[in-house]
N, C-alpha and C. Protein backbone atom coordinates (compact mmCIF):
# COMPACT_ATOMS: atom_id res chain seq x y z
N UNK A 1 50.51 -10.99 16.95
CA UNK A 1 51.08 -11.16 15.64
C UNK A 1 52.60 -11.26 15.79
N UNK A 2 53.43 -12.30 14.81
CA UNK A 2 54.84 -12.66 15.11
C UNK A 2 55.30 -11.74 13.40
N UNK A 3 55.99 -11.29 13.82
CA UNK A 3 57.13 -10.33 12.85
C UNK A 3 57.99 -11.22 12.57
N UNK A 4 58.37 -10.76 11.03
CA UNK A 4 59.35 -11.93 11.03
C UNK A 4 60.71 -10.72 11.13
N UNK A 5 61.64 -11.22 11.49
CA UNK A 5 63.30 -10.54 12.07
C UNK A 5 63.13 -9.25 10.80
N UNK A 6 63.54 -8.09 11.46
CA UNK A 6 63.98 -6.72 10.66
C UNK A 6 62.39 -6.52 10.00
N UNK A 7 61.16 -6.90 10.53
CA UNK A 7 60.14 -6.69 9.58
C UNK A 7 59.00 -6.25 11.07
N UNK A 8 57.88 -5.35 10.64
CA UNK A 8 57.23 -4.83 11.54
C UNK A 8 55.65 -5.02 10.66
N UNK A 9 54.77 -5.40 11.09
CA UNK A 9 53.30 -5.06 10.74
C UNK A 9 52.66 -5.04 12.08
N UNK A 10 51.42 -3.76 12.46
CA UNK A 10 50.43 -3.45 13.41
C UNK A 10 49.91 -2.58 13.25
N UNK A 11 48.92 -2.43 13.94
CA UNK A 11 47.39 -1.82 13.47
C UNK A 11 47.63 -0.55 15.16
N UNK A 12 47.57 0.76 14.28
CA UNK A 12 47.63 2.23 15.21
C UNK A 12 46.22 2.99 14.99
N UNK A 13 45.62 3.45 16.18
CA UNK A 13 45.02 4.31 16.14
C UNK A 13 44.71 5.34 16.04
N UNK A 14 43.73 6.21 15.55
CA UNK A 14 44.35 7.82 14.64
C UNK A 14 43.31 8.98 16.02
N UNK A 15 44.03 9.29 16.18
CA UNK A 15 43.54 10.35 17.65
C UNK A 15 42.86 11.20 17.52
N UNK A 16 42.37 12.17 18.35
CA UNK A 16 41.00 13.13 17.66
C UNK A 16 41.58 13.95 17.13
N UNK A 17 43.15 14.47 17.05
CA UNK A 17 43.72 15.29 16.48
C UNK A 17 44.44 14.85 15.08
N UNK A 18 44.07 13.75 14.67
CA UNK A 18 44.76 13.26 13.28
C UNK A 18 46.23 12.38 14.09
N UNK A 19 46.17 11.78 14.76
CA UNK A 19 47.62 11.99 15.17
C UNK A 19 47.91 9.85 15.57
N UNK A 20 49.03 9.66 14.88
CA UNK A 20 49.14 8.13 15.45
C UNK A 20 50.65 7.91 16.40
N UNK A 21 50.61 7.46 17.29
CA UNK A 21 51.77 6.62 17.42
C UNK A 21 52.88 5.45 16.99
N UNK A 22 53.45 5.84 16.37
CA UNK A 22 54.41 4.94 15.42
C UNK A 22 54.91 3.70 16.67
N UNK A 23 54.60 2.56 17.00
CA UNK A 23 55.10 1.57 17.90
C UNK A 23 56.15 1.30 17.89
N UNK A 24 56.58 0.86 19.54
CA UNK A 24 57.73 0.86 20.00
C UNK A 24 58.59 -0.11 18.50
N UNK A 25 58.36 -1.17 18.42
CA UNK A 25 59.31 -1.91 17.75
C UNK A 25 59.34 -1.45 16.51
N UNK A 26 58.54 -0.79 16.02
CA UNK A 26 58.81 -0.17 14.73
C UNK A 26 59.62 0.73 14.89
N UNK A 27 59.70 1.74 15.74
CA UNK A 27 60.95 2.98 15.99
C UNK A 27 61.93 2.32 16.01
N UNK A 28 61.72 1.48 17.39
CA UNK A 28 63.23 0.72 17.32
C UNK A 28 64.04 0.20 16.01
N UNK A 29 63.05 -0.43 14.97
CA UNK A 29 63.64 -1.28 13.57
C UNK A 29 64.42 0.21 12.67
N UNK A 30 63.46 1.34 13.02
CA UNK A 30 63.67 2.63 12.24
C UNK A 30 65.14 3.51 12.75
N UNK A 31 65.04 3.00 14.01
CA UNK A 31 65.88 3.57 14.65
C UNK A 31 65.73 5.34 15.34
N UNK A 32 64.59 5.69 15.02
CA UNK A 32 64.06 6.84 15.13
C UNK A 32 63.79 6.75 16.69
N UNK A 33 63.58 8.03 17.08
CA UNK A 33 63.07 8.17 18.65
C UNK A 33 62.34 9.97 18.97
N UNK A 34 62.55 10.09 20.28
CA UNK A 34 61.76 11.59 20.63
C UNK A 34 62.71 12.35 19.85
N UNK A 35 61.80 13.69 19.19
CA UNK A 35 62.71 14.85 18.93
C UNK A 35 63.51 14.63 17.64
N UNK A 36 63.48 13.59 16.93
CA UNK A 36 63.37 13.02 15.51
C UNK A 36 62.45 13.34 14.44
N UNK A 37 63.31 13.69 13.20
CA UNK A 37 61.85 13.76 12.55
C UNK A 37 61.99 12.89 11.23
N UNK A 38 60.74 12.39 11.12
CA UNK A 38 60.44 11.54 9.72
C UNK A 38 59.86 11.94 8.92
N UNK A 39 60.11 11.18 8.18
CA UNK A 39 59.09 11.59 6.29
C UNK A 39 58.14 10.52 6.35
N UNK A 40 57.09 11.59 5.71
CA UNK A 40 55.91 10.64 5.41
C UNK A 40 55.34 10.45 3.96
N UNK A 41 55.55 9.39 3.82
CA UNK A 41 54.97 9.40 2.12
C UNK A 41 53.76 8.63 2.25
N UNK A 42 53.04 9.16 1.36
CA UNK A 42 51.36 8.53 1.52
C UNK A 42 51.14 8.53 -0.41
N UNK A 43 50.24 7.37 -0.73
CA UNK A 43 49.91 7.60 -1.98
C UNK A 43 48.81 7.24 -1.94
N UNK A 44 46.91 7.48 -2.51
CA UNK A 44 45.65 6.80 -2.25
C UNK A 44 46.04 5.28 -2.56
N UNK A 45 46.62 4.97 -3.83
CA UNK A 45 46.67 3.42 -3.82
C UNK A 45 47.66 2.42 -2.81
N UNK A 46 48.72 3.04 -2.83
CA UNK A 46 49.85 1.94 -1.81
C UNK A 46 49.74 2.46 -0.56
N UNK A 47 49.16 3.60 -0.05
CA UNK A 47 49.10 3.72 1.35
C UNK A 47 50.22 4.36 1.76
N UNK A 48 50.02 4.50 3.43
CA UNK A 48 51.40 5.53 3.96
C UNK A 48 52.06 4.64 4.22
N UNK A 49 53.92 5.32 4.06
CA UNK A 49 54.92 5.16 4.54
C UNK A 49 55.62 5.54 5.27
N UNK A 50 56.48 5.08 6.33
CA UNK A 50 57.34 5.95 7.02
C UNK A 50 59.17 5.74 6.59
N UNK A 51 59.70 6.01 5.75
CA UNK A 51 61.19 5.34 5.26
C UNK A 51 62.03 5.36 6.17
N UNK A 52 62.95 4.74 6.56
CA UNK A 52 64.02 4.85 7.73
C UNK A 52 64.73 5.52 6.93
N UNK A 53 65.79 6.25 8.20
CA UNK A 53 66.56 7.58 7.68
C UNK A 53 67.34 7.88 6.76
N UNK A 54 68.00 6.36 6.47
CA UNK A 54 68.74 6.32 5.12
C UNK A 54 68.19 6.31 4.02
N UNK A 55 66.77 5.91 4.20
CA UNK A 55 66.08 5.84 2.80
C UNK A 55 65.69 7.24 2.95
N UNK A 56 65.18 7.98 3.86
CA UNK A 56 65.00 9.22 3.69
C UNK A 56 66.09 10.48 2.82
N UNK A 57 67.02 10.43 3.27
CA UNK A 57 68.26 10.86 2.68
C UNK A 57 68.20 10.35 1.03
N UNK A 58 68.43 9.16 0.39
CA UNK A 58 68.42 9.03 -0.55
C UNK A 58 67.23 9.55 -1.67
N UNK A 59 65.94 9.94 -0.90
CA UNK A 59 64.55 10.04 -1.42
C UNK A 59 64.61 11.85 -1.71
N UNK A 60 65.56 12.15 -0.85
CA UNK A 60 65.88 13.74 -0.76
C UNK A 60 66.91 13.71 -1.56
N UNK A 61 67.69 12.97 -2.15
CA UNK A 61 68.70 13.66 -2.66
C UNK A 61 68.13 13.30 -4.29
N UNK A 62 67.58 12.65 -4.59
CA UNK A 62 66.79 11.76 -5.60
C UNK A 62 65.87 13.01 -6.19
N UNK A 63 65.01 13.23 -5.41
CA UNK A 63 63.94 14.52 -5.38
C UNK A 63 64.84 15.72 -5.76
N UNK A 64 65.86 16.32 -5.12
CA UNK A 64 66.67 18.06 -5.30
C UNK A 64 67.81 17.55 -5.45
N UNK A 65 68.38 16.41 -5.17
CA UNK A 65 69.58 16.50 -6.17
C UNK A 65 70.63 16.52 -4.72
N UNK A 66 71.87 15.90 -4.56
CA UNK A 66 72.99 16.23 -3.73
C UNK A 66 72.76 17.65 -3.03
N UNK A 67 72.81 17.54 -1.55
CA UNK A 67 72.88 18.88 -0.87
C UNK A 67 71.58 19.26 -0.80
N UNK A 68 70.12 18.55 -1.52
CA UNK A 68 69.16 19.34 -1.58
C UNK A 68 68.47 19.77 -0.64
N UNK A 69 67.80 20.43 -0.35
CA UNK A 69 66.97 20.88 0.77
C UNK A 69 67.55 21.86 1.81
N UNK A 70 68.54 22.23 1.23
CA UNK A 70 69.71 23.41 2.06
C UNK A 70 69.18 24.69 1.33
N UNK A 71 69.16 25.88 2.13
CA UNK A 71 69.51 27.21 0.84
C UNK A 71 70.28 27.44 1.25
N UNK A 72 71.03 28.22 0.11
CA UNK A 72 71.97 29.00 0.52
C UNK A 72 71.81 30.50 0.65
């Protein structure tokens, strides 16, 4: 399958432990790597997501607001 530039679609397998590997060129597009962590958004109708980090950040600050997810 040909991707078109900055765009990723492929088919992962789910392990006996629940568990998938996010593919190389998709990390790479995400920019994510080992020892990273991502958000996962899943909905029954649109399916899972993985947001790259900036969208992550904005989805957190959106959700609690500037600073959220800190205590003090």
């Amino acid at each position: 399958m040909i991707n078109p530039p900055g765009k990723f679609a492929g088919m992962v397998k789910i392990g006996e432990k629940g568990q998938i590997v996010i593919p190389k060129e998709a990390r790479e597009l995400l920019g994510v790597g080992p020892g990273d962590t991502v958000l996962v958004l899943c909905d029954r109708e649109q399916g899972l997501a993985i947001p790259s980090p900036e969208r992550t950040a904005a989805i957190y600050e959106a959700i609690f607001g500037a600073g959220g997810g800190e205590e003090e």
